[in-house]
C-alpha atoms as a PDB file:
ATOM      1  CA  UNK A   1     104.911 113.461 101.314  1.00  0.00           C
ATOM      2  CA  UNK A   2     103.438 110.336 101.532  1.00  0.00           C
ATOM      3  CA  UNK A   3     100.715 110.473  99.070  1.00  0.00           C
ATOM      4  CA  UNK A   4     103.422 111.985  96.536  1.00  0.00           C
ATOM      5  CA  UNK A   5     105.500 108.324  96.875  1.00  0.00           C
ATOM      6  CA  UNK A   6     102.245 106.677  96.752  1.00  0.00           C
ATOM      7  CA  UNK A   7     101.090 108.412  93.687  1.00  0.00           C
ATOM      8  CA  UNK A   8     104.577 107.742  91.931  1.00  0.00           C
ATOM      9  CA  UNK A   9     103.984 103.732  92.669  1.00  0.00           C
ATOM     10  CA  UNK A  10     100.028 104.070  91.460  1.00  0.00           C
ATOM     11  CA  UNK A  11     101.798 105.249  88.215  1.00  0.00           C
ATOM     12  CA  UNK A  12     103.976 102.100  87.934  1.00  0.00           C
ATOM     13  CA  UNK A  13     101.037 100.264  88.533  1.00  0.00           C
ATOM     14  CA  UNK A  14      99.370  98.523  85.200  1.00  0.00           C
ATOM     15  CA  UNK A  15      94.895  99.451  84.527  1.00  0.00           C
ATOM     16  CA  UNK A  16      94.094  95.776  86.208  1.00  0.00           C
ATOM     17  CA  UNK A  17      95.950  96.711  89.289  1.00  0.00           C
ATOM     18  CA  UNK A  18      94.489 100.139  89.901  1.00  0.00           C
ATOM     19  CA  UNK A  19      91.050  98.845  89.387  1.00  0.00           C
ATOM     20  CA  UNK A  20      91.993  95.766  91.810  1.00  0.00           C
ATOM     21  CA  UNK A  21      93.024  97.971  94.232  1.00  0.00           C
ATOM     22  CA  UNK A  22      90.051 100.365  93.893  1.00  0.00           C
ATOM     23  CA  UNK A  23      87.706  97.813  94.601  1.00  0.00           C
ATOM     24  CA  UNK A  24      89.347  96.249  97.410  1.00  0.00           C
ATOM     25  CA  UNK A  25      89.816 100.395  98.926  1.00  0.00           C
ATOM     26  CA  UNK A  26      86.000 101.071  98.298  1.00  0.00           C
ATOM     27  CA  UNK A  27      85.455  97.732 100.242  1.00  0.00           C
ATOM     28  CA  UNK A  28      87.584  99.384 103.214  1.00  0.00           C
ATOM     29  CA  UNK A  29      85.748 102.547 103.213  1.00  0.00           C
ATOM     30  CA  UNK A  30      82.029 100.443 103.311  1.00  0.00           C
ATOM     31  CA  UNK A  31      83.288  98.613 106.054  1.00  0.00           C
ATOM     32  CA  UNK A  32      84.464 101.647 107.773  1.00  0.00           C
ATOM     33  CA  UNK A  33      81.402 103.432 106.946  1.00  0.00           C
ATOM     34  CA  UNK A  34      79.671 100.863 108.558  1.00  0.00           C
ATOM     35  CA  UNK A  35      81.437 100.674 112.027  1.00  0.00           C
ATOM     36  CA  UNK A  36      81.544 104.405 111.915  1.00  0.00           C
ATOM     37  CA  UNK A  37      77.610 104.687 112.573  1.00  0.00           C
ATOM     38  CA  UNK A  38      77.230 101.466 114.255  1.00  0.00           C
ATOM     39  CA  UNK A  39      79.717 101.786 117.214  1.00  0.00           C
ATOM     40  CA  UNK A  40      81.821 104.850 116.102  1.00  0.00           C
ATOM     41  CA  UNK A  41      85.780 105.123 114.898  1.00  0.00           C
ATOM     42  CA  UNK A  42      88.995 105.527 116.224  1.00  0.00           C
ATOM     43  CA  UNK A  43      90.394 107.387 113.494  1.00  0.00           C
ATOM     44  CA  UNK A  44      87.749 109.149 111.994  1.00  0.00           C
ATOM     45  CA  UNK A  45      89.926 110.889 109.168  1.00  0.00           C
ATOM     46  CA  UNK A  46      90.592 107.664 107.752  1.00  0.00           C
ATOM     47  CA  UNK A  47      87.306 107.589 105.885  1.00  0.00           C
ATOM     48  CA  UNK A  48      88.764 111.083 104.637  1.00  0.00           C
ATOM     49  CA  UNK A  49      91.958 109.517 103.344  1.00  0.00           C
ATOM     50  CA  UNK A  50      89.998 106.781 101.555  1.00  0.00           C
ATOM     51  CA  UNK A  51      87.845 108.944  99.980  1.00  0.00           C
ATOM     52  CA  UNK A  52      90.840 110.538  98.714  1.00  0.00           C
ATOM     53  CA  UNK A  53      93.127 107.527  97.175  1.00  0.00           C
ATOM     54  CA  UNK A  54      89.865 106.023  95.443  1.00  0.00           C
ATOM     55  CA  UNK A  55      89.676 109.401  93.543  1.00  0.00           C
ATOM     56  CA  UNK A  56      93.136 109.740  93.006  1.00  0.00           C
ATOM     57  CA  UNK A  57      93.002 106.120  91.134  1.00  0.00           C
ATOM     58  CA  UNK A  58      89.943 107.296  89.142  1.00  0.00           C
ATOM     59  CA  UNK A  59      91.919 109.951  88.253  1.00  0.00           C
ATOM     60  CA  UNK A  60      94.703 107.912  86.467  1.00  0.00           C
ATOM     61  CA  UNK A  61      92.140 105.600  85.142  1.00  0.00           C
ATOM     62  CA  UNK A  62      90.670 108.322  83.474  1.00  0.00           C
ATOM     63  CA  UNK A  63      94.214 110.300  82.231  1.00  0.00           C
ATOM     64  CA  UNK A  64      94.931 106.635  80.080  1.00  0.00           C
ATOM     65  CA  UNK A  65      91.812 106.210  79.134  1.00  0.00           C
ATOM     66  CA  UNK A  66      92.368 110.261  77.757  1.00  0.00           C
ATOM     67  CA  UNK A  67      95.716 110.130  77.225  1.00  0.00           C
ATOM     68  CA  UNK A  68      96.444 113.128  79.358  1.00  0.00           C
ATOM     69  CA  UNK A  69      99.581 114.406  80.282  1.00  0.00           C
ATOM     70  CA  UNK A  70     101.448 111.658  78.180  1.00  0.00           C
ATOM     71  CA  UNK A  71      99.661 108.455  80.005  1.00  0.00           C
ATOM     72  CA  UNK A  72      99.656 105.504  78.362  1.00  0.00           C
ATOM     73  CA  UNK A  73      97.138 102.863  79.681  1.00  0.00           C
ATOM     74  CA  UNK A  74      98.460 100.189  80.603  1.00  0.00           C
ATOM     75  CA  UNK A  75      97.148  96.329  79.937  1.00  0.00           C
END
């Protein structure tokens, strides 16, 4: 259920702070990528789960830009 309330407040969310947000997530998942095969990771799966909410903001980018299922992009 959590990535349903988290996709409801990525909706709210105007174009400038998705992409804001996607950059600083990619940043996480460099970082994590980096750690992971220098010295290895706790929580493996989060790399999994970043993966995830990058494409899930590329996705909403991209149903604006489209106007897809009655989304209006946001400025």
């Amino acid at each position: 259920m959590k990535s349903i309330s988290n996709l409801k407040e990525m909706r709210e969310k105007e174009d400038s702070e998705l992409l804001y947000d996607s950059q600083q997530i990619q940043q996480e998942l460099f970082d994590l990528r980096f750690k992971s095969s220098a010295e290895g990771l706790s929580n493996p799966s989060r790399i999994r789960e970043i993966r995830r909410q990058v494409a899930r903001i590329k996705t909403l980018l991209v149903e604006r830009e489209k106007s897809i299922r009655g989304a209006i992009p946001r400025k």
